[in-house]
N, C-alpha and C. Protein backbone atom coordinates (compact mmCIF):
# COMPACT_ATOMS: atom_id res chain seq x y z
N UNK A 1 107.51 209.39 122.81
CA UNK A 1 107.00 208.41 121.86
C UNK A 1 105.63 208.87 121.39
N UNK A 2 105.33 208.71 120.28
CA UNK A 2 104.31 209.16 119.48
C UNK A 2 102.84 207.89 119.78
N UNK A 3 102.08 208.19 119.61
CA UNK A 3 100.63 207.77 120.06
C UNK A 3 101.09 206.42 118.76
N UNK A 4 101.22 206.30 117.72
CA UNK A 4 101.36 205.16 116.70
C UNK A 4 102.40 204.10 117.40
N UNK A 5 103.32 204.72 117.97
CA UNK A 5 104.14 203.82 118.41
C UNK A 5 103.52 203.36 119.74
N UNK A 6 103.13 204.03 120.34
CA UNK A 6 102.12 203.20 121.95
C UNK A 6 101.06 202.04 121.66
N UNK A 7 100.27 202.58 120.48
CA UNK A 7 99.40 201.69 119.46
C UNK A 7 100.51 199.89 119.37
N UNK A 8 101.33 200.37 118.39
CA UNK A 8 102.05 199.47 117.93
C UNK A 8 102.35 198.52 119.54
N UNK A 9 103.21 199.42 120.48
CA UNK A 9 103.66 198.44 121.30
C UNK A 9 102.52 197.39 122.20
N UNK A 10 101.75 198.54 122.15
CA UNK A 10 100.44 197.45 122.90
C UNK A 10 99.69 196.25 122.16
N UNK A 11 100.20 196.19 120.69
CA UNK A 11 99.27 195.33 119.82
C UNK A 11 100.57 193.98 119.86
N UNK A 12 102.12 194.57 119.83
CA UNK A 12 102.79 193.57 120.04
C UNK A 12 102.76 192.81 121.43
N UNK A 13 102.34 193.73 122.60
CA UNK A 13 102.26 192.92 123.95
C UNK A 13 100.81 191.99 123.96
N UNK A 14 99.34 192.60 123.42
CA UNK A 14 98.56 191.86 123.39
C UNK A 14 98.96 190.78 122.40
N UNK A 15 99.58 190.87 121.45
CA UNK A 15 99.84 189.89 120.70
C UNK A 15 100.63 188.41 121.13
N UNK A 16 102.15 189.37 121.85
CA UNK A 16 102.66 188.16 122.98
C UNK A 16 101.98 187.48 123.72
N UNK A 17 101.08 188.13 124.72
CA UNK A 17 100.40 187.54 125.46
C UNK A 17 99.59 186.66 125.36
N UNK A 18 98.87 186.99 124.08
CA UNK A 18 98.08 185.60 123.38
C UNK A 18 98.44 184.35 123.20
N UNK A 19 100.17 184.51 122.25
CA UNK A 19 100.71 183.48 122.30
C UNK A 19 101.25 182.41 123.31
N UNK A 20 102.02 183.40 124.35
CA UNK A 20 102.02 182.97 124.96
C UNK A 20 101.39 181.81 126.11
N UNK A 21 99.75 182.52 125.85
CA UNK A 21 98.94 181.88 126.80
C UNK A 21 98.33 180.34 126.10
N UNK A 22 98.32 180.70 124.42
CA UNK A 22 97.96 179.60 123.86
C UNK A 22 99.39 178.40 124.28
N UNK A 23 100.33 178.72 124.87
CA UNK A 23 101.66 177.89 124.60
C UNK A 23 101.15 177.08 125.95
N UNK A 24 100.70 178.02 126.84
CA UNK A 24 100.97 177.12 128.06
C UNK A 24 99.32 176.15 128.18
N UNK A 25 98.10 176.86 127.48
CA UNK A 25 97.10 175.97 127.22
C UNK A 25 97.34 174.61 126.34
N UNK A 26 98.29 174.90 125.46
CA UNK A 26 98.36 173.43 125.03
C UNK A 26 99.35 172.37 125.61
N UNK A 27 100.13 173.25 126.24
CA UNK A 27 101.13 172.15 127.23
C UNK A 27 100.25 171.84 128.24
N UNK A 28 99.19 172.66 128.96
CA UNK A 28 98.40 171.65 129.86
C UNK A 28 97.66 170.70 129.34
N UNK A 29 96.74 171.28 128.17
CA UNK A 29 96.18 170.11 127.37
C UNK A 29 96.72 168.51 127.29
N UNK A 30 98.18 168.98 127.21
CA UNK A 30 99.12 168.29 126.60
C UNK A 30 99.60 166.75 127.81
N UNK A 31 99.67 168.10 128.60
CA UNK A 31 99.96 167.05 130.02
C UNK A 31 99.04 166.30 130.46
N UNK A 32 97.56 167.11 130.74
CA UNK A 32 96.46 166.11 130.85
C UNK A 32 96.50 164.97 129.81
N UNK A 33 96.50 164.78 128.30
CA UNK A 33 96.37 163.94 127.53
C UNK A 33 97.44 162.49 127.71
N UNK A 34 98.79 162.80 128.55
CA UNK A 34 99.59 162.15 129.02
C UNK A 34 99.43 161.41 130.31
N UNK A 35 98.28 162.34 131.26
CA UNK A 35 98.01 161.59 132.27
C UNK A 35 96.99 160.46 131.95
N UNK A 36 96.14 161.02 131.32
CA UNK A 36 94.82 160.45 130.79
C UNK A 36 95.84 158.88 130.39
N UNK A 37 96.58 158.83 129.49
CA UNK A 37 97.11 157.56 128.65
C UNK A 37 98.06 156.73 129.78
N UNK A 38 98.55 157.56 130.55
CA UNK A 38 99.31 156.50 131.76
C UNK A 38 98.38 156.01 132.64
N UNK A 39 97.02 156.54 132.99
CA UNK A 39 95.76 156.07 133.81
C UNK A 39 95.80 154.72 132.74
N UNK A 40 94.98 155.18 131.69
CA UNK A 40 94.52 154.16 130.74
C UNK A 40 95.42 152.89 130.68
N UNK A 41 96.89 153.16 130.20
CA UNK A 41 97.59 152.11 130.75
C UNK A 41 97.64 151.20 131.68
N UNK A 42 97.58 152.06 132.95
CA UNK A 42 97.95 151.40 134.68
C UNK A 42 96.94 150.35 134.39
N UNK A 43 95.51 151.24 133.99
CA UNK A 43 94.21 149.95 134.20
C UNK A 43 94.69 148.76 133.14
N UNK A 44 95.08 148.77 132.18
CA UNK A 44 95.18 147.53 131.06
C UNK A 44 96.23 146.73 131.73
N UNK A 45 96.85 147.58 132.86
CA UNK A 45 98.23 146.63 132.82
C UNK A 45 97.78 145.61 134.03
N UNK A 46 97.01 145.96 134.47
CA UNK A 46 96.12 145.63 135.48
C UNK A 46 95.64 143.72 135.27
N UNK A 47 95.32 143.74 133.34
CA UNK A 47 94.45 142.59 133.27
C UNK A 47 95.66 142.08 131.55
N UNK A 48 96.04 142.71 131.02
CA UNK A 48 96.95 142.27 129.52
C UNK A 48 98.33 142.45 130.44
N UNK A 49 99.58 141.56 129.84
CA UNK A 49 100.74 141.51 130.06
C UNK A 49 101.30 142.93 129.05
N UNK A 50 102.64 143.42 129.24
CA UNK A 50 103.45 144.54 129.09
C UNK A 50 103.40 144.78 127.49
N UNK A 51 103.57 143.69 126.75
CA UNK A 51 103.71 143.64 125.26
C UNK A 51 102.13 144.12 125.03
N UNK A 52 101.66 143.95 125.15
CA UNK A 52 100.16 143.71 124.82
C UNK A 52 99.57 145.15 125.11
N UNK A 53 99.80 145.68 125.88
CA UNK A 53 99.53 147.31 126.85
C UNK A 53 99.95 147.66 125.89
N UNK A 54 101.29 147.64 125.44
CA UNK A 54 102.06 148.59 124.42
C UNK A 54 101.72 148.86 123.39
N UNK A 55 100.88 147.11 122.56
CA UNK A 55 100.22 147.57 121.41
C UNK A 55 99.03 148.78 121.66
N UNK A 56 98.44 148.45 122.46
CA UNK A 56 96.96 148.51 122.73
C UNK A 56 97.47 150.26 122.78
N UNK A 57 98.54 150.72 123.24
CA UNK A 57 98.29 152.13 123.36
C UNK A 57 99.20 152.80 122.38
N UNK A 58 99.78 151.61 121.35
CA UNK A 58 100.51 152.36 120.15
C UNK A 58 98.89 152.51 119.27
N UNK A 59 98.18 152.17 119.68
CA UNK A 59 97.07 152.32 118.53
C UNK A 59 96.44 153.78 118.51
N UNK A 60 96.19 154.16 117.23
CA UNK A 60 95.19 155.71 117.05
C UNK A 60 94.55 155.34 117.78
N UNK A 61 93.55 156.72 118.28
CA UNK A 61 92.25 156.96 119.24
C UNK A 61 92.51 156.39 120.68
N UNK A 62 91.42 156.56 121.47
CA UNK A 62 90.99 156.55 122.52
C UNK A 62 91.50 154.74 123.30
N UNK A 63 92.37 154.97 124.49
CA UNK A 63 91.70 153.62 124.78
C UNK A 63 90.77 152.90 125.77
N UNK A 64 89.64 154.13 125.59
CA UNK A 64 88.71 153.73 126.66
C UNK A 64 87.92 152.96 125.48
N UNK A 65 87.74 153.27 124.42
CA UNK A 65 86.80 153.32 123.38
C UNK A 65 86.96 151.34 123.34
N UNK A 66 86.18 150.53 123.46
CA UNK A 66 85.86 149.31 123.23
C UNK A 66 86.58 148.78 121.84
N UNK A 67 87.22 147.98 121.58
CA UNK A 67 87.45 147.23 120.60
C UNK A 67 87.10 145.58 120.64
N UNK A 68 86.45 145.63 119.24
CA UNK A 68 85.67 144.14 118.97
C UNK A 68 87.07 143.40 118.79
N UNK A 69 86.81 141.84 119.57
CA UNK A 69 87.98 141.28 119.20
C UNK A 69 86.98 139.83 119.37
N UNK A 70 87.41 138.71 118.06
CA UNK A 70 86.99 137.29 117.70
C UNK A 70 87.68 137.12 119.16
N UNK A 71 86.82 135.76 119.60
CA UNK A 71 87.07 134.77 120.67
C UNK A 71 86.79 133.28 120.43
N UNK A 72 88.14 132.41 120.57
CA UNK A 72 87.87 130.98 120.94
C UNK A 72 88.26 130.53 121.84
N UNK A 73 87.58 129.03 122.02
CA UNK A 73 87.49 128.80 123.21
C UNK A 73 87.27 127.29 123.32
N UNK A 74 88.73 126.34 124.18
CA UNK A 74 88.91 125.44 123.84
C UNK A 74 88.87 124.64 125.13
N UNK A 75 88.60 123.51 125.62
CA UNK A 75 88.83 122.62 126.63
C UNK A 75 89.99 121.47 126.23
N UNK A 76 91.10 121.66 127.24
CA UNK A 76 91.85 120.72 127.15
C UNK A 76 93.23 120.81 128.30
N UNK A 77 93.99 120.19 128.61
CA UNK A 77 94.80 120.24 129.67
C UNK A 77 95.97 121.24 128.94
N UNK A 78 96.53 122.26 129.95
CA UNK A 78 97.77 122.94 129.64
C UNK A 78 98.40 122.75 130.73
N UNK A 79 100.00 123.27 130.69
CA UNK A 79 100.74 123.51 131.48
C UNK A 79 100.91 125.15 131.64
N UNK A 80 100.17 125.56 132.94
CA UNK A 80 100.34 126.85 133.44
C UNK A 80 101.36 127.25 134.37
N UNK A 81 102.18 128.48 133.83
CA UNK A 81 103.02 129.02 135.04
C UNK A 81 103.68 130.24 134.45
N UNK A 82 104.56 130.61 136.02
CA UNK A 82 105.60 131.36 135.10
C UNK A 82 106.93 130.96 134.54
N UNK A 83 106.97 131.24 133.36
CA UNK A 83 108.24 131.43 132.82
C UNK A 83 109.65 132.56 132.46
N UNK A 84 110.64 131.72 132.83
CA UNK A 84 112.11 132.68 131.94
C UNK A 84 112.63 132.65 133.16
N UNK A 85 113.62 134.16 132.72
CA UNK A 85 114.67 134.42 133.98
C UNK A 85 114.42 135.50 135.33
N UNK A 86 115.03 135.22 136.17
CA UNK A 86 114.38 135.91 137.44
C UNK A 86 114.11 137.45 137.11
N UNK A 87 114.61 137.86 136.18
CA UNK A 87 114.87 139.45 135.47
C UNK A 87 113.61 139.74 134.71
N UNK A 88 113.27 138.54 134.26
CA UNK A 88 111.85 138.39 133.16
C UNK A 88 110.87 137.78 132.96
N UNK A 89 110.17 137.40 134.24
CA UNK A 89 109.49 136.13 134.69
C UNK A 89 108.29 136.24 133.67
N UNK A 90 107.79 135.81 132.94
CA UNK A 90 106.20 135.71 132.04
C UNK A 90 104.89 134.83 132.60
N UNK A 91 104.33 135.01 132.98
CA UNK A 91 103.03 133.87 132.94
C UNK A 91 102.59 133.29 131.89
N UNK A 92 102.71 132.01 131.72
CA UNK A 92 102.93 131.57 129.98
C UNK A 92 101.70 130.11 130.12
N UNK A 93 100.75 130.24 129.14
CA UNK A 93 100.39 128.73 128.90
C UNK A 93 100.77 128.28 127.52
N UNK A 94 101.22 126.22 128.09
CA UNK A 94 101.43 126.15 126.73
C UNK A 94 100.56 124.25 126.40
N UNK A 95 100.70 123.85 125.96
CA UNK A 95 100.33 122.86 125.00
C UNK A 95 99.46 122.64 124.14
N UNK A 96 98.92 121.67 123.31
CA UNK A 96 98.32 121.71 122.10
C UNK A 96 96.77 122.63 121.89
N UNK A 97 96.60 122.82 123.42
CA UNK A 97 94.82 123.56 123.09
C UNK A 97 95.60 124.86 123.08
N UNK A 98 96.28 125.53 123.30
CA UNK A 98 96.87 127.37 123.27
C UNK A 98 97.23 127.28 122.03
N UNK A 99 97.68 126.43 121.22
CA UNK A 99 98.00 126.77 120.02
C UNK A 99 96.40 126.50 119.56
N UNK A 100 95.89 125.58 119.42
CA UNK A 100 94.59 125.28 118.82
C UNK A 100 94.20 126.63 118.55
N UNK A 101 93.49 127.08 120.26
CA UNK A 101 92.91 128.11 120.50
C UNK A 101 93.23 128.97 119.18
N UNK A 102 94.47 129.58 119.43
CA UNK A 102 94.69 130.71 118.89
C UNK A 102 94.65 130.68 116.89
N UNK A 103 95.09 129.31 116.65
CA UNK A 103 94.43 129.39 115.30
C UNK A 103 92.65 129.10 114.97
N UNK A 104 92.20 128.65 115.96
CA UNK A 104 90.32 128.93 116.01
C UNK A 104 90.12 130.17 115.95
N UNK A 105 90.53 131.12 116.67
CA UNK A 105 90.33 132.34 116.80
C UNK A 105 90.45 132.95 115.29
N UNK A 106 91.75 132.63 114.59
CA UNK A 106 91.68 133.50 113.40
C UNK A 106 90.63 133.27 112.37
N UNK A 107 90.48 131.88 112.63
CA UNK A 107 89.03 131.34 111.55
C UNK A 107 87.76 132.00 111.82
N UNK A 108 87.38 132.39 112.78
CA UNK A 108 86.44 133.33 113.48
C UNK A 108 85.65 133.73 112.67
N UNK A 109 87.20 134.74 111.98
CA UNK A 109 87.03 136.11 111.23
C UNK A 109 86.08 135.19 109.74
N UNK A 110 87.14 134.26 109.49
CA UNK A 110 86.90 133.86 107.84
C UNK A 110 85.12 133.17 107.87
N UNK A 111 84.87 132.87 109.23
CA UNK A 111 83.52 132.34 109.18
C UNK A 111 82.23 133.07 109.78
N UNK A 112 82.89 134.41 109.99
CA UNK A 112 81.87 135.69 110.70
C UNK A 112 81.33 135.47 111.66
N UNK A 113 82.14 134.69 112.86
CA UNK A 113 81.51 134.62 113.92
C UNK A 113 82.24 135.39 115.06
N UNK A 114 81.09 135.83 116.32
CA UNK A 114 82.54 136.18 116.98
C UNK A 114 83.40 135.16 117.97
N UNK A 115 82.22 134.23 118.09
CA UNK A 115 82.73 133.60 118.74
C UNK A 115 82.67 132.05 119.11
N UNK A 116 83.83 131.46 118.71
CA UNK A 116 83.72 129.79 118.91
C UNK A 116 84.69 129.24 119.73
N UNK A 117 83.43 128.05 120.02
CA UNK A 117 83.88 126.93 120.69
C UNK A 117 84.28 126.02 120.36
N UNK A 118 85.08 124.90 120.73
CA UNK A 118 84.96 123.33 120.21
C UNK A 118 84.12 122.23 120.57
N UNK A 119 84.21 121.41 120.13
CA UNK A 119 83.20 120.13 120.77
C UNK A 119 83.33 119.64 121.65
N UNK A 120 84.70 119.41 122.46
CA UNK A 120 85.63 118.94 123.33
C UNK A 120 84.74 120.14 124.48
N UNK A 121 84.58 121.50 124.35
CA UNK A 121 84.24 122.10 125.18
C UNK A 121 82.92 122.30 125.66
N UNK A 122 81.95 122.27 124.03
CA UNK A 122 80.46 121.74 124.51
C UNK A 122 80.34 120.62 124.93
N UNK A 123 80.78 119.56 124.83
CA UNK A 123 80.55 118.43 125.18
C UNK A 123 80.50 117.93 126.94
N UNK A 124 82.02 118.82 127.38
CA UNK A 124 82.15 118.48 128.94
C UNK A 124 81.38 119.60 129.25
N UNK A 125 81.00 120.38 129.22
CA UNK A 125 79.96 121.63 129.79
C UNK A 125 78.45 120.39 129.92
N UNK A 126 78.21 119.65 128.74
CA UNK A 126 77.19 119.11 128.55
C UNK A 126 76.75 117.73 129.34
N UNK A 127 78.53 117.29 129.74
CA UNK A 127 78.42 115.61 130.37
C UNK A 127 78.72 116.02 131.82
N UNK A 128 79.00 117.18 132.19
CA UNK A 128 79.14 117.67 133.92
C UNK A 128 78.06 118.37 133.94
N UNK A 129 77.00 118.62 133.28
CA UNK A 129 76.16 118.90 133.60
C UNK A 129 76.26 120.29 134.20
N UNK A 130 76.80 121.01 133.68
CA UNK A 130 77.18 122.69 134.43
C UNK A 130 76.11 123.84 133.65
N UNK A 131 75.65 124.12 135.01
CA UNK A 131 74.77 125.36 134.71
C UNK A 131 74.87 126.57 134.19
N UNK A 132 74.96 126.84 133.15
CA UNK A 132 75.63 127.76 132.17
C UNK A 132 75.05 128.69 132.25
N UNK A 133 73.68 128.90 132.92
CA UNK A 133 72.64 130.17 132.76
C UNK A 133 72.40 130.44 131.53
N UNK A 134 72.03 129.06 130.68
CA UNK A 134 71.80 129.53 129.07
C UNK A 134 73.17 130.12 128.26
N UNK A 135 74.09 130.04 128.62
CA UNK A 135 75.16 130.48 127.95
C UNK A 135 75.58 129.73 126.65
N UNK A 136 75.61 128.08 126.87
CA UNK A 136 75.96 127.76 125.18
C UNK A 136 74.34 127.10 124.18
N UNK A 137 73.52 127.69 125.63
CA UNK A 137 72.39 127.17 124.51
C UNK A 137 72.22 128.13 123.18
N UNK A 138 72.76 129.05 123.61
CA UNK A 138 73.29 129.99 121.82
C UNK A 138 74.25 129.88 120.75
N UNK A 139 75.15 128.51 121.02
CA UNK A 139 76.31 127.77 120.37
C UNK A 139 74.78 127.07 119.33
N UNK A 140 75.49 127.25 118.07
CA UNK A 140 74.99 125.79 117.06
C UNK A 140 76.32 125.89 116.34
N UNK A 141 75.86 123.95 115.31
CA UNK A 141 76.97 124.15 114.92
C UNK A 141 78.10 124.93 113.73
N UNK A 142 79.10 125.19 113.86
CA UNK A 142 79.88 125.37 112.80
C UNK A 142 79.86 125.11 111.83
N UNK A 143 81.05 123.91 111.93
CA UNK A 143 81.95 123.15 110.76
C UNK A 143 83.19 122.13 111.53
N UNK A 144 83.34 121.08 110.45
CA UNK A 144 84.40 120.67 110.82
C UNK A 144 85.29 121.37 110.42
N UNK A 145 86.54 121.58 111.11
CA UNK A 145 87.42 122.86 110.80
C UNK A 145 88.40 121.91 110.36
N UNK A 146 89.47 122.67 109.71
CA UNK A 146 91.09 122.32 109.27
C UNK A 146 91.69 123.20 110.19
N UNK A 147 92.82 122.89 111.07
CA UNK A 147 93.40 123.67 111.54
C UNK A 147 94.94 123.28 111.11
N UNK A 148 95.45 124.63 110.99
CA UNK A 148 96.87 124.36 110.62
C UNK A 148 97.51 124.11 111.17
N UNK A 149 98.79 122.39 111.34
CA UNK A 149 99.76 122.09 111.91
C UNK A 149 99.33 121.33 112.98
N UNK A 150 97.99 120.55 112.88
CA UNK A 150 97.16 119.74 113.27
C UNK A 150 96.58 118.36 112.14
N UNK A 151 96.68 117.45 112.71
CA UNK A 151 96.29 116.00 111.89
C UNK A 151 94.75 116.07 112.10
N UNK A 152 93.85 115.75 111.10
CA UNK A 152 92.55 115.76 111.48
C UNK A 152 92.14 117.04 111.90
N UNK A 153 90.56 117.16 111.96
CA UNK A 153 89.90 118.56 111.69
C UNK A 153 88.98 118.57 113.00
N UNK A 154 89.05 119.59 113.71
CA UNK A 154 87.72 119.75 115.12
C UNK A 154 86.63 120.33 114.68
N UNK A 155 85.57 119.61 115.27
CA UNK A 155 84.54 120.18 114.91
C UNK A 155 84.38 121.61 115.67
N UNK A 156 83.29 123.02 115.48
CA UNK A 156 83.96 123.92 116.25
C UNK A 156 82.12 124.58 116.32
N UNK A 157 82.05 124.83 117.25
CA UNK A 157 80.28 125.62 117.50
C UNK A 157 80.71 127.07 117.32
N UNK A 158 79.65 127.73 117.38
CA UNK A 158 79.52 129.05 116.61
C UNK A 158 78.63 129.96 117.77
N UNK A 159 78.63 130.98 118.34
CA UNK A 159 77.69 131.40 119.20
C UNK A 159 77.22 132.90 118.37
N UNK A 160 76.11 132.75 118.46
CA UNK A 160 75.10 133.95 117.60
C UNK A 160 75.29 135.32 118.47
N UNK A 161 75.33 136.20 117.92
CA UNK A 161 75.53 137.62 118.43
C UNK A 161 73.80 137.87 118.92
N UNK A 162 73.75 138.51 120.31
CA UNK A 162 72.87 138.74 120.41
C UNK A 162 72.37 140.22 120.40
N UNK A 163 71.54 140.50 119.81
CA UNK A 163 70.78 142.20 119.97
C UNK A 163 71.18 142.89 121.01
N UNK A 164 71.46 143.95 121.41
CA UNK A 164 71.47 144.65 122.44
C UNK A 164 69.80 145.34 123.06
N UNK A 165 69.94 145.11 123.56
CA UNK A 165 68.47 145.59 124.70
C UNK A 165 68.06 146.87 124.88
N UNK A 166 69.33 147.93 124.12
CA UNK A 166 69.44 149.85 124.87
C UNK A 166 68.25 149.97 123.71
């Protein structure tokens, strides 16, 4: 074999070899990035129910990375437990404040807050006399709200975002 052809074969083996090595660097990459997202999971599954995990990790990016999410927050009696069949048991709350709640929450957005209360909830914080450590002395008020699929409107407090300290 001629010196061009020794050339040649060694540029095709360094060449394999490259590829090769890039194949198995990105399948480890690859695998780590899979462990990384089943960690990330285990922990969410830890504190969100199964549906909820699923969104949270069908989403682009990171899910260590913090996401802002509106909060309300209602006082009133529910019925807590689990529900369904022995195959599919859920932890479920339900009566009129879980629905409330969850349409307060969307108003949140429309009134730029992140986060409200109702009156029902300042009020017994305020008549038990519970030591909040200053917690709703940062509530003022809202609005009387409309809520949908509700008679009459709740009044709803508003809590101010505070500065960060870093």
């Amino acid at each position: 074999m001629n010196t061009i052809g020794w050339y040649n074969l060694v540029a095709l083996l360094l060449i394999g070899s490259m590829i090769i090595t890039a194949s198995v660097w990105r399948a480890r990459r690859l695998v780590r990035q899979q462990v990384a997202t089943k960690e990330a999971r285990g922990n969410l599954s830890r504190y969100f129910s199964p549906n909820v995990v699923e969104q949270l990790s069908a989403m682009p990016g990171d899910l260590d990375i913090a996401q802002s999410q509106n909060v309300a927050i209602l006082y009133g009696e529910v019925v807590v437990g689990n529900v369904g069949a022995e195959r599919r048991l859920e932890f479920t709350l339900m009566r009129d404040p879980v629905n409330v709640t969850s349409r307060l929450e969307r108003q949140t957005r429309e009134h730029d807050t992140p986060i409200a209360a109702s009156d029902d909830l300042i009020g017994q914080v305020w008549r038990e006399h519970i030591d909040t450590a200053g917690l709703i002395d940062d509530f003022s008020d809202l609005a009387m709200l409309e809520i949908r699929g509700r008679r009459g409107s709740i009044r709803a407090w508003r809590s101010e975002p505070q500065p960060d300290n870093e």
